[in-house]
C-alpha atoms as a PDB file:
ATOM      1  CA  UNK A   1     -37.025  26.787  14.974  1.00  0.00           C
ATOM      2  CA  UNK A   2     -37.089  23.404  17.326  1.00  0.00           C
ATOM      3  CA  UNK A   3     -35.952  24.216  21.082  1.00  0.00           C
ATOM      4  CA  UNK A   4     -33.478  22.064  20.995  1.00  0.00           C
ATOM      5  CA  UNK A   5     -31.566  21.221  18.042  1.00  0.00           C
ATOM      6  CA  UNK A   6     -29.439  18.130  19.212  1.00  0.00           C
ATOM      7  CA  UNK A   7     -32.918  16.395  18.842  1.00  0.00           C
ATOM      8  CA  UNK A   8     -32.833  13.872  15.350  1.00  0.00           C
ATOM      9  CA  UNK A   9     -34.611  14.705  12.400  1.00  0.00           C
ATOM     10  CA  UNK A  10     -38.527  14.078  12.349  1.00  0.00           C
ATOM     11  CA  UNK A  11     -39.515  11.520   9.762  1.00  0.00           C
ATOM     12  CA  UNK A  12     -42.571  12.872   8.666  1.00  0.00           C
ATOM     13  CA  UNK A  13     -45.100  11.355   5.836  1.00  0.00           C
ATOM     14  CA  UNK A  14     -44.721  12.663   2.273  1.00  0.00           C
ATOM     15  CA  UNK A  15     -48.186  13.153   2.372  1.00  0.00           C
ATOM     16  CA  UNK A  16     -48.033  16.492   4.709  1.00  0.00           C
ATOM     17  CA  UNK A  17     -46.829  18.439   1.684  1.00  0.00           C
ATOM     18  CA  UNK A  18     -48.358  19.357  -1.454  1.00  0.00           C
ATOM     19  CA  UNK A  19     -47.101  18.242  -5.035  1.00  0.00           C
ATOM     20  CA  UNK A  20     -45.619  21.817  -5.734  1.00  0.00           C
ATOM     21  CA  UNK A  21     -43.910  21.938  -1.578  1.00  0.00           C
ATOM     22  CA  UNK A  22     -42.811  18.230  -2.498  1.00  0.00           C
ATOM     23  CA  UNK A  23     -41.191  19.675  -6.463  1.00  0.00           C
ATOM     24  CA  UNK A  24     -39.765  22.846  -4.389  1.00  0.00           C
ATOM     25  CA  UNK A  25     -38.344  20.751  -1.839  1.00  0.00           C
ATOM     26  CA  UNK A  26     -36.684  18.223  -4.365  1.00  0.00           C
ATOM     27  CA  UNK A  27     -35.140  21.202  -6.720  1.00  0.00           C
ATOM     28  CA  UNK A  28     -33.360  22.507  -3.413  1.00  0.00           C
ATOM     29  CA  UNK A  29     -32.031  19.217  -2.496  1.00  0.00           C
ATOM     30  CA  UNK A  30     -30.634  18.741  -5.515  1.00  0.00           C
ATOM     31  CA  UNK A  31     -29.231  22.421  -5.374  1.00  0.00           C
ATOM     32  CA  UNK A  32     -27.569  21.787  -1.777  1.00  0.00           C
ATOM     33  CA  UNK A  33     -25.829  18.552  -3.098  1.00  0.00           C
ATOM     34  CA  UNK A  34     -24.488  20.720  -6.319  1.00  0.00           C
ATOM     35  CA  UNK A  35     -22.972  23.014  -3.616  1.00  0.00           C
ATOM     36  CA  UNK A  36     -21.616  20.460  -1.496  1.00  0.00           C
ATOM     37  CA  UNK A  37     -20.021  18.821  -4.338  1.00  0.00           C
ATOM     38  CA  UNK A  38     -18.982  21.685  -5.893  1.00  0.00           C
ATOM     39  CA  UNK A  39     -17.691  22.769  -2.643  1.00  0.00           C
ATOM     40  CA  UNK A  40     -15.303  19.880  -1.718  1.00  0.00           C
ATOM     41  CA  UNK A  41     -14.092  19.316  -5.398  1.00  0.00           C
ATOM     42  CA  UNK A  42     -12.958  23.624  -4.557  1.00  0.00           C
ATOM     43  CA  UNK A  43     -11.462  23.161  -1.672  1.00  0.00           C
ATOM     44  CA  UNK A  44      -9.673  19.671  -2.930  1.00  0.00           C
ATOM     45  CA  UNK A  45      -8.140  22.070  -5.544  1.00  0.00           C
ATOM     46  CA  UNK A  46      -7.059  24.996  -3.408  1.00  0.00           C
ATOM     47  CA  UNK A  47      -5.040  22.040  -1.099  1.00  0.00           C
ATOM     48  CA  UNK A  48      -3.744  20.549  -3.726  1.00  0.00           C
ATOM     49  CA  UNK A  49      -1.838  24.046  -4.772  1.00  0.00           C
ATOM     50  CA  UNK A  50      -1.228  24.566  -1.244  1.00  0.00           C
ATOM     51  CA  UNK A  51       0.791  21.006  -0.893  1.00  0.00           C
ATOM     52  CA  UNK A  52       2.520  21.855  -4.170  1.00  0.00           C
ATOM     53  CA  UNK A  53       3.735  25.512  -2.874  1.00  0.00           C
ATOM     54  CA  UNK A  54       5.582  24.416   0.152  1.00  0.00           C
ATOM     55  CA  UNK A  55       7.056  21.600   1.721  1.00  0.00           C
ATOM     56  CA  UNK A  56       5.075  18.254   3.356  1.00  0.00           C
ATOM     57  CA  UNK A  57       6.117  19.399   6.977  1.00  0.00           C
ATOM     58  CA  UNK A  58       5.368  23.183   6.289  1.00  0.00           C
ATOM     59  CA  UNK A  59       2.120  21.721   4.783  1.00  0.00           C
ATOM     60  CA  UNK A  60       0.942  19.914   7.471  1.00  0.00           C
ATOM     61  CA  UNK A  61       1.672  22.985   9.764  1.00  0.00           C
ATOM     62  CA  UNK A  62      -0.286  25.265   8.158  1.00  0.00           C
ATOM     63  CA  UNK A  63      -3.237  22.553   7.868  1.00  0.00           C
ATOM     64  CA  UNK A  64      -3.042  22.669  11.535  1.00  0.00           C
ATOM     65  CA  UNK A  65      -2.852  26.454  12.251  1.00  0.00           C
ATOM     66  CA  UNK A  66      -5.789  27.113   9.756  1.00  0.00           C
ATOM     67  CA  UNK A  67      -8.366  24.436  10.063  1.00  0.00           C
ATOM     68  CA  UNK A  68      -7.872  23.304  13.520  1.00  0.00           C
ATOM     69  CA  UNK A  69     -11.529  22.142  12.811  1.00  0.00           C
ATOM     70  CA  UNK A  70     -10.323  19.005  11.108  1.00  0.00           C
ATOM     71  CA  UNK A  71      -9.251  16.634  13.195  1.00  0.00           C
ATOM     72  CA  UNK A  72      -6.980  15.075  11.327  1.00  0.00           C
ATOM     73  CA  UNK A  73      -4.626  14.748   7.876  1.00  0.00           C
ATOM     74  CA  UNK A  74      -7.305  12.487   6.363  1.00  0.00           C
ATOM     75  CA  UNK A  75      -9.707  15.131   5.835  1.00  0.00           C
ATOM     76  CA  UNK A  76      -7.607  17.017   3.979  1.00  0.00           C
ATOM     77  CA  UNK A  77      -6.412  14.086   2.243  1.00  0.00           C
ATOM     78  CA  UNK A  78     -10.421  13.522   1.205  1.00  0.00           C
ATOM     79  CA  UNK A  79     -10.694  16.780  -0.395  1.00  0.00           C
ATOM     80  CA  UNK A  80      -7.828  16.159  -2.605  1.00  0.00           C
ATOM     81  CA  UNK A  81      -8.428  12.913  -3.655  1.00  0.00           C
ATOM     82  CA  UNK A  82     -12.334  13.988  -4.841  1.00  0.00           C
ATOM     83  CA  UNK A  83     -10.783  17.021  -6.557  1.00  0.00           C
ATOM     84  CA  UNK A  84      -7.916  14.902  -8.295  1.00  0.00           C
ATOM     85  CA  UNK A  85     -10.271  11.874  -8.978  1.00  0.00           C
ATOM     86  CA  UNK A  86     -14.038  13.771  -9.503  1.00  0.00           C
ATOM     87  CA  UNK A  87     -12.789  17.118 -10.838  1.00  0.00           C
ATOM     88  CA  UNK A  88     -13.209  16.737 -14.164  1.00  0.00           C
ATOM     89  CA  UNK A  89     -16.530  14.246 -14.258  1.00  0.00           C
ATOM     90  CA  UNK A  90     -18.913  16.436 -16.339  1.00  0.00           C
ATOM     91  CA  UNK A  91     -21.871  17.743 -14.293  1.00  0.00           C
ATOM     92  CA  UNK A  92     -20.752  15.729 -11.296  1.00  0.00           C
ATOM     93  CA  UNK A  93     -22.369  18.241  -8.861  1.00  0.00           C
ATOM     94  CA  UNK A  94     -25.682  16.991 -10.153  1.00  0.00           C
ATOM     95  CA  UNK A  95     -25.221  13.193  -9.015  1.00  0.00           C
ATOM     96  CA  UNK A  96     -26.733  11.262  -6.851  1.00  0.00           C
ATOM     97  CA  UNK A  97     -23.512  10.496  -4.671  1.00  0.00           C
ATOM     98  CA  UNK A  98     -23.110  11.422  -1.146  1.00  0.00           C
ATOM     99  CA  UNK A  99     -20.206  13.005   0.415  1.00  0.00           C
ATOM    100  CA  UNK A 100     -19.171   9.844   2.255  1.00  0.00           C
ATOM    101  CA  UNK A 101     -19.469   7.901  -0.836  1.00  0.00           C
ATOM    102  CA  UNK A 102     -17.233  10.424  -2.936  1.00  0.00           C
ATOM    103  CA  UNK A 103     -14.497   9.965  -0.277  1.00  0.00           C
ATOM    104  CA  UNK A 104     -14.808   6.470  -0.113  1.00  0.00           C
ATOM    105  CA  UNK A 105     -14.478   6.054  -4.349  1.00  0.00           C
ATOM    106  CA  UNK A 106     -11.403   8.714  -4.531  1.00  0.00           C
ATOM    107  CA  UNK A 107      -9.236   6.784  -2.345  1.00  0.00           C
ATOM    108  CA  UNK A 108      -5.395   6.267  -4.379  1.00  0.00           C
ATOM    109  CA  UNK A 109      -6.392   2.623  -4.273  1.00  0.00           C
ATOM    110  CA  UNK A 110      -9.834   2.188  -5.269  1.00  0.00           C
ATOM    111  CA  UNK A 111      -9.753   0.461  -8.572  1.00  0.00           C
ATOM    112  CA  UNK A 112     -10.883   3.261 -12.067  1.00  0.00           C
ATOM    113  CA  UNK A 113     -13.411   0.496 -12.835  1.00  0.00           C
ATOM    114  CA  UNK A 114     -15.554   1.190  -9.100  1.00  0.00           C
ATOM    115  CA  UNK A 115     -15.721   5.139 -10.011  1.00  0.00           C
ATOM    116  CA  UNK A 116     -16.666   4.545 -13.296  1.00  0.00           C
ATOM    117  CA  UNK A 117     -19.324   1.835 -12.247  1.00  0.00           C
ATOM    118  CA  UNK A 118     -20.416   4.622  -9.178  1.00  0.00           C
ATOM    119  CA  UNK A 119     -20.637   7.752 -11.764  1.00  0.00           C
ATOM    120  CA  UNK A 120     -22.802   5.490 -14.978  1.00  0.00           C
ATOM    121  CA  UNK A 121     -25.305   4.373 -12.167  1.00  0.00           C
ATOM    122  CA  UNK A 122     -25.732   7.676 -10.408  1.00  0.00           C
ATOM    123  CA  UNK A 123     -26.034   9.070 -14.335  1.00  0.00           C
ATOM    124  CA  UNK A 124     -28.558   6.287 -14.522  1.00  0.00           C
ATOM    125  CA  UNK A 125     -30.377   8.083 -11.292  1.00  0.00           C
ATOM    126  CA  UNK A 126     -29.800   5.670  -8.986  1.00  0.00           C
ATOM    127  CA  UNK A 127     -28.135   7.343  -5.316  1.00  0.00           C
ATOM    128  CA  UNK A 128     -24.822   6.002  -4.508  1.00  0.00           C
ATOM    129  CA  UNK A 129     -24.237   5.757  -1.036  1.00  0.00           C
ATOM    130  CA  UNK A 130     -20.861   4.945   0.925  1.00  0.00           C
ATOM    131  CA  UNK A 131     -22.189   1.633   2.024  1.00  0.00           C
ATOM    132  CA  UNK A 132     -22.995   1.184  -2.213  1.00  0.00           C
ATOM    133  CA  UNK A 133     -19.635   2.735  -3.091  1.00  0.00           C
ATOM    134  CA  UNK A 134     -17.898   0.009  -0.780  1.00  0.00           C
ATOM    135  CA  UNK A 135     -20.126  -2.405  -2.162  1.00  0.00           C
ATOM    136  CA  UNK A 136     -19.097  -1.357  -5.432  1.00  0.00           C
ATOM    137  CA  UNK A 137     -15.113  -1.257  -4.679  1.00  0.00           C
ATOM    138  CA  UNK A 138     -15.421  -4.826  -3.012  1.00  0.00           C
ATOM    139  CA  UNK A 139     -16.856  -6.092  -6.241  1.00  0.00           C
ATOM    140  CA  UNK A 140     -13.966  -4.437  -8.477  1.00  0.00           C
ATOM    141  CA  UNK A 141     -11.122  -5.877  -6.574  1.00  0.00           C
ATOM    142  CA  UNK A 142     -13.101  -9.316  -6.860  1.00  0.00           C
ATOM    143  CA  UNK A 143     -12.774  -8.708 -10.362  1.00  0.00           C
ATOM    144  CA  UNK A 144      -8.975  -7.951 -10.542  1.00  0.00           C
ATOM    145  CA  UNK A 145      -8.081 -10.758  -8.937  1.00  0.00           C
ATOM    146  CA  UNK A 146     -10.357 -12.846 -10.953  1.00  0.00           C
ATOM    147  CA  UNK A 147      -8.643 -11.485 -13.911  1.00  0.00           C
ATOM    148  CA  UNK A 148      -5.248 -12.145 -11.955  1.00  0.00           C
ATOM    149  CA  UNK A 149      -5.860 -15.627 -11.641  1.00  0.00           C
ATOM    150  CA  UNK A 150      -7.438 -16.404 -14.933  1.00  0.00           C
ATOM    151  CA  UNK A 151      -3.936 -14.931 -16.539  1.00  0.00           C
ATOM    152  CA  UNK A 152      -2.196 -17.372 -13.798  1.00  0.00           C
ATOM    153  CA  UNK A 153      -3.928 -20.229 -15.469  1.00  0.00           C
ATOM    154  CA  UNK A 154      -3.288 -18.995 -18.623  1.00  0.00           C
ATOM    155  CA  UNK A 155      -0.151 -18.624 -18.159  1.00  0.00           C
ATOM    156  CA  UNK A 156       0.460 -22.297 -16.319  1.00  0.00           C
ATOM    157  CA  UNK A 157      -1.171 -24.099 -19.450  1.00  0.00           C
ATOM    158  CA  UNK A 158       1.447 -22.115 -21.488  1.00  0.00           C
ATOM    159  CA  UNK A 159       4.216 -23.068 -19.784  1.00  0.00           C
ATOM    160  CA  UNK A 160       2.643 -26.606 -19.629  1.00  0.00           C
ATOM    161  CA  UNK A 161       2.211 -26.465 -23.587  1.00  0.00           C
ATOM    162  CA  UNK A 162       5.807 -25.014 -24.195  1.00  0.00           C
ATOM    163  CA  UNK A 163       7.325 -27.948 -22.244  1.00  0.00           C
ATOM    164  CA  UNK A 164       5.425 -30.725 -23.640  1.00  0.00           C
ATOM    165  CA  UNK A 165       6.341 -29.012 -27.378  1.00  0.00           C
ATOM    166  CA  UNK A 166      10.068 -28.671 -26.348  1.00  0.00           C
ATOM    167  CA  UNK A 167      10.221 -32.370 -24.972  1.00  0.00           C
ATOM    168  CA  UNK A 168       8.458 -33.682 -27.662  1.00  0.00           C
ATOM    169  CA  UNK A 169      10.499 -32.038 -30.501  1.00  0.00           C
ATOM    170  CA  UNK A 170      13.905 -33.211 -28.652  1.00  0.00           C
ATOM    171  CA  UNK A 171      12.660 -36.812 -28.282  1.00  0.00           C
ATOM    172  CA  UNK A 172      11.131 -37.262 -31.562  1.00  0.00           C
ATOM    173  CA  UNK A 173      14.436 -35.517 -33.550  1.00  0.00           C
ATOM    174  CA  UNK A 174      16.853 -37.211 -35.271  1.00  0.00           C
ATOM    175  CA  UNK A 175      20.521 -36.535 -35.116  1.00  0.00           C
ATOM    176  CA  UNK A 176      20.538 -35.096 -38.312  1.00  0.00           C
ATOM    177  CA  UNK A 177      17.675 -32.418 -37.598  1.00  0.00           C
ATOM    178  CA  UNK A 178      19.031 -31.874 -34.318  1.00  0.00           C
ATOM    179  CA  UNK A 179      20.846 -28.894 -35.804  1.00  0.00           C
ATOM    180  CA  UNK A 180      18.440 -27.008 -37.550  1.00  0.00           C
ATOM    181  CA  UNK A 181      15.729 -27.410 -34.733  1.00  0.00           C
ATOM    182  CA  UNK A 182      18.330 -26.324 -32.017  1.00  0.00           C
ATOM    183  CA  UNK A 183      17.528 -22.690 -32.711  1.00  0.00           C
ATOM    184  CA  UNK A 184      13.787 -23.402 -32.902  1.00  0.00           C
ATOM    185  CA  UNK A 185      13.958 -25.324 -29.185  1.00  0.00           C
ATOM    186  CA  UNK A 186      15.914 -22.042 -28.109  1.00  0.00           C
ATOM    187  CA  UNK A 187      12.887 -19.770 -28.800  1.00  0.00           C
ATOM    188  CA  UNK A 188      10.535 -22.286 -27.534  1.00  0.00           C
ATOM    189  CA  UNK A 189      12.660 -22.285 -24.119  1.00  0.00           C
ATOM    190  CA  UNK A 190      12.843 -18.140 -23.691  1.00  0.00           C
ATOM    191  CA  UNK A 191       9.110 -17.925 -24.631  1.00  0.00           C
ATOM    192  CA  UNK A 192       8.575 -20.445 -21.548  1.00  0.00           C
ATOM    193  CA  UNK A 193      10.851 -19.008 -19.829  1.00  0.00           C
ATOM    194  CA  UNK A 194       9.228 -15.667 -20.285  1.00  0.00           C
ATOM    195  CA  UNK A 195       6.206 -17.005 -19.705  1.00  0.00           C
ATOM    196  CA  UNK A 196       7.425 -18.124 -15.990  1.00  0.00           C
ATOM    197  CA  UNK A 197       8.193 -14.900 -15.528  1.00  0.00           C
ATOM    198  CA  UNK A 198       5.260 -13.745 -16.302  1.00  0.00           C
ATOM    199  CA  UNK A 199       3.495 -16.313 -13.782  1.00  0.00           C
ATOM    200  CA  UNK A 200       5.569 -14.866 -10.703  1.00  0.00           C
ATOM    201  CA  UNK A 201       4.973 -11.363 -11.639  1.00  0.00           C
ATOM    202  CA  UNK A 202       1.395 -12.038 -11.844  1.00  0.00           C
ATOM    203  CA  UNK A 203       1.281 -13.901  -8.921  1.00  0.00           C
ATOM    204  CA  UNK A 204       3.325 -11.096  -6.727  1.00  0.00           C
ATOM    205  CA  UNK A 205       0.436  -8.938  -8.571  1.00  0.00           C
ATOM    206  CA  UNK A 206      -2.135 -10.970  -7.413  1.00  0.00           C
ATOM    207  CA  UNK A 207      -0.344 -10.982  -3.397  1.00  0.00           C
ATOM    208  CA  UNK A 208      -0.764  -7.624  -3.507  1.00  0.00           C
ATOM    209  CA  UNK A 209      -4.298  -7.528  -4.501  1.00  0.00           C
ATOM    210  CA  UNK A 210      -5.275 -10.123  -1.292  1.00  0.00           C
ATOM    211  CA  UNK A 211      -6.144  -8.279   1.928  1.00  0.00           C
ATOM    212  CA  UNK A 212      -2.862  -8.179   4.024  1.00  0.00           C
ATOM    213  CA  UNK A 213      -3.386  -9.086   7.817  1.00  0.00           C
ATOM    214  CA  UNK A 214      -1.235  -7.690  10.255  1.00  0.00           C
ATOM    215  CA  UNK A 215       1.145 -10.517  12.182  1.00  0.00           C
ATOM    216  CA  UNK A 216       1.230  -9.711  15.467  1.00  0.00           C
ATOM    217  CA  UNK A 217       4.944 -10.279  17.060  1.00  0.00           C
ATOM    218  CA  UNK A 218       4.738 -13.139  19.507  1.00  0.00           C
ATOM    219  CA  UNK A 219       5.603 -11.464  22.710  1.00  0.00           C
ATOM    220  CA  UNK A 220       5.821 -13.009  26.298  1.00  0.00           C
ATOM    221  CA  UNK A 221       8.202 -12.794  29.369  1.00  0.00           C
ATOM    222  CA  UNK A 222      11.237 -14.364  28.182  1.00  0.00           C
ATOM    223  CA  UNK A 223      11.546 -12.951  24.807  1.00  0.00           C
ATOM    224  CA  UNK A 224      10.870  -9.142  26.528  1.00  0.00           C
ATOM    225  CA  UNK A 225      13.655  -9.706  28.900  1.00  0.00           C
ATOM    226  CA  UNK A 226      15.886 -11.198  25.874  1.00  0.00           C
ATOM    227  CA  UNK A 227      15.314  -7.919  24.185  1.00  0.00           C
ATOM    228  CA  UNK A 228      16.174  -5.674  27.569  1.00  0.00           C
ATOM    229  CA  UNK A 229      19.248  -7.356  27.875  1.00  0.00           C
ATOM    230  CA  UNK A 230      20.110  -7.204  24.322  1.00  0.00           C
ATOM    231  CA  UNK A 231      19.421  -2.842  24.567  1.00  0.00           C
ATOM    232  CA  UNK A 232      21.345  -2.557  28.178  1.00  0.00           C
ATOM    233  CA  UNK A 233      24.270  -4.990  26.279  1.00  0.00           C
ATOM    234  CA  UNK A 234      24.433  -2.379  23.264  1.00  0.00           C
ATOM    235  CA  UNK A 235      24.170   0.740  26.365  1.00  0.00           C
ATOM    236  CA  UNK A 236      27.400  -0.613  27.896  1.00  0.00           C
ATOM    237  CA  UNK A 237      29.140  -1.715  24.372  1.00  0.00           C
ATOM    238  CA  UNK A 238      28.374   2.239  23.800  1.00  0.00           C
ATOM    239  CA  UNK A 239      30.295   2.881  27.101  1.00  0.00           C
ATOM    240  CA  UNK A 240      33.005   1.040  26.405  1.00  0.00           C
ATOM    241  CA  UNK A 241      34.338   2.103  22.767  1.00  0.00           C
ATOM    242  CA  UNK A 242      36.897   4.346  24.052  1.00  0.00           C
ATOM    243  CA  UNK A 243      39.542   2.616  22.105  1.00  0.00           C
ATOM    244  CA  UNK A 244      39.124   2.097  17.879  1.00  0.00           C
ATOM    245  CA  UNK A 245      38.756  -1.001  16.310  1.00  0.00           C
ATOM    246  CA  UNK A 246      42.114  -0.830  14.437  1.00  0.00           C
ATOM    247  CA  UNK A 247      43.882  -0.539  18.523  1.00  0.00           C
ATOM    248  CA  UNK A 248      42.024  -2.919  19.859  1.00  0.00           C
ATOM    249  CA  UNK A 249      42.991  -5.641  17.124  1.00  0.00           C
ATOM    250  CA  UNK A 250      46.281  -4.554  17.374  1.00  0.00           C
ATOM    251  CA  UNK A 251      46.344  -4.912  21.294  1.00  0.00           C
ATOM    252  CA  UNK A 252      45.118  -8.549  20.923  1.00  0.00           C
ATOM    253  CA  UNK A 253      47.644  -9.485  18.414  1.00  0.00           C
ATOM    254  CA  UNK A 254      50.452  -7.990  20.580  1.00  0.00           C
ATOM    255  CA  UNK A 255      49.062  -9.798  23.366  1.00  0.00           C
ATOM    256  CA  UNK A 256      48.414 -13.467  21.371  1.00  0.00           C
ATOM    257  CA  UNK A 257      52.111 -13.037  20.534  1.00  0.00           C
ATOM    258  CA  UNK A 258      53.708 -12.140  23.711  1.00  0.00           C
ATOM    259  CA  UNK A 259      51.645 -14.300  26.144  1.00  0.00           C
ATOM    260  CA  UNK A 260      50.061 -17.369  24.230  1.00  0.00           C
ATOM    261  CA  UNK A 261      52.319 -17.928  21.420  1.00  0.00           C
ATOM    262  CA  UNK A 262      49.044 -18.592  19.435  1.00  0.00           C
ATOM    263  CA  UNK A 263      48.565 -17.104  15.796  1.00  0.00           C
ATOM    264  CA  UNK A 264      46.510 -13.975  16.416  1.00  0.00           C
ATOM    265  CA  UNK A 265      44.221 -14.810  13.732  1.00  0.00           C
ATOM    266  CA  UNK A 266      42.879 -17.942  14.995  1.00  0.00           C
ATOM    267  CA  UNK A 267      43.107 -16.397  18.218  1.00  0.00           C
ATOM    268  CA  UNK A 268      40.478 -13.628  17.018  1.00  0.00           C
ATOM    269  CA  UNK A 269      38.011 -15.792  14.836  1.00  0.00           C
ATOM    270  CA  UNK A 270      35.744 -16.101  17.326  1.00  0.00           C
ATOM    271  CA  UNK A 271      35.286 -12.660  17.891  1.00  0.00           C
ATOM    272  CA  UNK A 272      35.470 -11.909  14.236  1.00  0.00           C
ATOM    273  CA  UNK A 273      32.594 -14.457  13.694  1.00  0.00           C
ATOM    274  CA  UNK A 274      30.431 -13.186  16.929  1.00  0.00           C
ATOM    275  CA  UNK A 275      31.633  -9.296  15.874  1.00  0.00           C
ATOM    276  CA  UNK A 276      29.593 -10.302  12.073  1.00  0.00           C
ATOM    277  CA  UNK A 277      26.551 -12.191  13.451  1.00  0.00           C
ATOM    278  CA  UNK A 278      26.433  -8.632  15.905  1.00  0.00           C
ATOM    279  CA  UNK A 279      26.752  -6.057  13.275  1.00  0.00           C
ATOM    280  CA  UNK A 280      24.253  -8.114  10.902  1.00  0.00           C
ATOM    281  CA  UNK A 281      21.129  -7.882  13.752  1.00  0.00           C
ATOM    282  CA  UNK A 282      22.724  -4.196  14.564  1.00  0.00           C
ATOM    283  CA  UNK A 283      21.760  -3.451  10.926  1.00  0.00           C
ATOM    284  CA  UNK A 284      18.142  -5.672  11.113  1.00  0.00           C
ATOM    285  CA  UNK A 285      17.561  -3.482  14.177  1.00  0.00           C
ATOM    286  CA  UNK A 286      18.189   0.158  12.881  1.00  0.00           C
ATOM    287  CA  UNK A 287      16.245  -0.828   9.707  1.00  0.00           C
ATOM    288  CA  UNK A 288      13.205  -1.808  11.794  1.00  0.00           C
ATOM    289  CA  UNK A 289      13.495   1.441  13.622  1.00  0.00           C
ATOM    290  CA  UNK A 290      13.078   3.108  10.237  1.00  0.00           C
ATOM    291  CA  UNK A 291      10.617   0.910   9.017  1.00  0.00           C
ATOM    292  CA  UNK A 292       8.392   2.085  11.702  1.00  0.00           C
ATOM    293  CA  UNK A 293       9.194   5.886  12.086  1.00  0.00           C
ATOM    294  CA  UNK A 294       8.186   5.634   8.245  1.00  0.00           C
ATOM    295  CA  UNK A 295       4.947   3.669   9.104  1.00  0.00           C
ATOM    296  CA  UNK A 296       4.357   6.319  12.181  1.00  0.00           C
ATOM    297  CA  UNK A 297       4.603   9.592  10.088  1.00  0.00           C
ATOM    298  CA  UNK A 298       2.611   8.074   7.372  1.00  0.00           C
END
């Protein structure tokens, strides 16, 4: 055994070893990547009953008392996706696809076509990598949205070819065949009108597809002391509702009448209007806080 084993592996010429060392070598490899296989798709599958048993929270909490060895969700998450995704593949153990490669294909995202490219070529004996798997996932999504916009233009010439029919139909009718071609133009117009809907689905389809970047909120000095203000405003708001809405309306209208003489109503627009335009960014605010104690726990 080496001294110290932190040091890397020695690269060592195949020549060293004879041609039965080199077969007996090979058969093991290939035995220690059946077990490793076989391994994670077993554990995937003992998780996955776990997760259904009990709830996400109690879960997690066991996940953390038991395997405090993983340093995280994701590996968990790994281990279930392979089992869900690979568990079934026929003789899977005996491919030549890495660990890091398995993980990479089973993501929830990774399009069926990459894992069935990944499984014919490994079948083919070729070793799959992560850095191939990526390679491989990259060139599926290409594909997708490929397809994606081919139906877009498709779809565009349709619409295109409905019009033109409709127009030309409506312009080159009599007004004695206007009747009996009305209810032909109505079909032509919900086909192209399906059609356009067709487009915008496949073009939010096609959105989704398309990496998303991350915007940044423009930040500097005057918009973080707008937005202390605004919090220390709402703190003393909060201080101050010691009365209800309905008393302090009725206070002002008492007070419009007595005092001003002006018609309470007009007297409280303002405050009506200001009260709305309040309540409508109180409502943008606490569904941002959501938003991002969802994105946080996720």
């Amino acid at each position: 055994m080496p001294d110290d084993l932190s040091l890397p592996f020695e690269l060592l010429p195949d020549e060293v070893l004879t041609p039965a060392d080199h077969a007996f070598l090979d058969t093991k490899a290939e035995q220690i990547r059946a077990v490793d296989t076989n391994a994670v798709i077993e554990i995937g599958r003992h998780l996955i009953e776990a997760k259904a048993r009990v709830s996400e929270g109690q879960f997690l909490s066991w996940l953390a008392r038991e395997f405090p060895q993983w340093k995280s969700r994701v590996t968990a998450w790994n281990y279930m996706n392979v089992a869900e995704q690979f568990g079934d593949v026929q003789h899977v153990e005996h491919l030549e696809i890495t660990q890091a490669a398995l993980y990479v294909l089973a993501g929830p995202s990774v399009p069926e076509v990459a894992r069935e490219d990944a499984i014919e070529q490994a079948q083919a004996g070729e070793h799959i990598t992560k850095a191939k798997a990526e390679e491989l996932i990259q060139a599926a999504r290409a594909a997708e949205r490929e397809a994606i916009e081919q139906q877009i233009a498709d779809l565009e010439q349709l619409i295109q070819e409905l019009s033109g029919n409709i127009e030309g139909r409506v312009n080159n009718g009599i007004e004695r065949a206007v009747g009996p071609m009305r209810k032909q133009i109505a079909q032509l117009e919900k086909q192209r009108d399906d059609a356009r809907t067709s487009l915008t689905k496949a073009r939010e389809k096609l959105a989704e597809k398309r990496p998303k970047a991350k915007a940044a909120p423009a930040v500097d000095g005057t918009t973080s002391f707008r937005a202390m203000c605004i919090l220390q405003a709402v703190e003393a708001l909060h201080r101050e509702l010691k009365i209800t809405p309905k008393e302090c309306v009725a206070i002002q209208f008492e007070v419009s009448e007595r005092l001003t003489g002006e018609a309470p109503a007009i007297k409280l627009a303002p405050a009506a209007t200001q009260a709305r335009a309040i309540m409508t960014w109180c409502q943008e605010f606490l569904a941002e806080m959501e938003a991002r104690k969802g994105a946080g726990n996720a």
